[in-house]
Protein backbone atom coordinates (compact mmCIF):
# COMPACT_ATOMS: atom_id res chain seq x y z
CA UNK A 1 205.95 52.86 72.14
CA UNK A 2 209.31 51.36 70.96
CA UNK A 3 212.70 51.72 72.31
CA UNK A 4 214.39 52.76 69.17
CA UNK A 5 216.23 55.91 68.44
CA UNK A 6 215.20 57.80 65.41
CA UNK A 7 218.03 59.26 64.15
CA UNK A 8 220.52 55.87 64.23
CA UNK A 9 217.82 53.23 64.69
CA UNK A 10 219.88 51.48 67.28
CA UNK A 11 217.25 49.16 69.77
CA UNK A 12 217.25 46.67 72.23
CA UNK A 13 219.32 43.99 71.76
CA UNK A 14 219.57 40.21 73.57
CA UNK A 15 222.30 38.50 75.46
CA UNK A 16 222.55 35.83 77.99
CA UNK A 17 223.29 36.63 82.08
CA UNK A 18 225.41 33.27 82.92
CA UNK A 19 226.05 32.06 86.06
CA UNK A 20 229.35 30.33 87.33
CA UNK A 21 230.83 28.51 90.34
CA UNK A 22 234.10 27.40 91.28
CA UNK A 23 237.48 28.48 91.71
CA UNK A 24 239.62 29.58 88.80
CA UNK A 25 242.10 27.71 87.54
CA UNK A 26 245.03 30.56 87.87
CA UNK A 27 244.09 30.92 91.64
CA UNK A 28 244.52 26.95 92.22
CA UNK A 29 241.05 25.64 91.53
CA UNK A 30 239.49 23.31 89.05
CA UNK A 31 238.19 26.06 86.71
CA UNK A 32 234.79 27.57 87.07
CA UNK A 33 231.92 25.93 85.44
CA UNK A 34 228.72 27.50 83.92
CA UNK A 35 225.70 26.30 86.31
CA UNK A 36 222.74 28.57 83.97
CA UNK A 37 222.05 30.86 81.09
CA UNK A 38 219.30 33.34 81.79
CA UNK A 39 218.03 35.57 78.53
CA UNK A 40 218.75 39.58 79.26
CA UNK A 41 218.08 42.70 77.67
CA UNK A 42 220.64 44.78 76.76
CA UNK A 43 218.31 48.70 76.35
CA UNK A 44 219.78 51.76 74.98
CA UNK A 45 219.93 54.97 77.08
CA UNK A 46 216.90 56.90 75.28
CA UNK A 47 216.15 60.09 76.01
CA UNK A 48 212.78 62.63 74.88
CA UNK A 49 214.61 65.97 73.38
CA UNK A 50 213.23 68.75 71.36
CA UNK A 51 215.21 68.91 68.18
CA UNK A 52 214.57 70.42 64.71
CA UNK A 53 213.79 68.17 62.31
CA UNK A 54 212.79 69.01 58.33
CA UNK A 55 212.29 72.54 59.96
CA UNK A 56 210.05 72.22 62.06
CA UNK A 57 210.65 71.21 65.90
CA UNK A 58 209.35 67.92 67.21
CA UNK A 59 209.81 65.92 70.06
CA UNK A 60 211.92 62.56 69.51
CA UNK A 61 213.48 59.78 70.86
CA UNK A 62 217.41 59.46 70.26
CA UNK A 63 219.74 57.66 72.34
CA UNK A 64 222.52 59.34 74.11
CA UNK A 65 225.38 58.55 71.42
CA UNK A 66 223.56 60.45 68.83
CA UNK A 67 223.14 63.28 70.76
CA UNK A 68 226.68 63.58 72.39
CA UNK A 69 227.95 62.84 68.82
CA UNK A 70 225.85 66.18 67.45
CA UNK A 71 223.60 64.70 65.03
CA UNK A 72 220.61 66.33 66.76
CA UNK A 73 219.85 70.05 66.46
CA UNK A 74 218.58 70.51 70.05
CA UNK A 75 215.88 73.33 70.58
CA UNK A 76 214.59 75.18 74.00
């Protein structure tokens, strides 16, 4: 299943994790110097709620900002 939330369509997105040695300039070193670039996955905070949708109540997948924003009608 994909990590997407169904109300804002926000998904995973893609960064780099970099890696540095060295002392930094303003603390009297050389400056630091990048020694690797990994690829990361940034993944939104998804969770399963019960919400009304078109009526009827379904199950979905929304991320957390949509639901502490109240754009999903939550349901026990």
């Amino acid at each position: 299943m994909a990590q997407v939330c169904e109300m804002c369509g926000k998904k995973t997105q893609v960064g780099n994790q970099i890696e540095r040695r060295g002392l930094a300039k303003w603390k009297g070193g050389v400056g630091r110097k990048i020694t690797g670039k990994t690829k990361r996955k940034f993944k939104i905070n998804l969770q399963r709620v019960r919400a009304k949708v078109a009526g009827t109540v379904k199950r979905i997948k929304v991320c957390t900002r949509c639901i502490s924003a109240n754009k999903v009608v939550k349901t026990q």
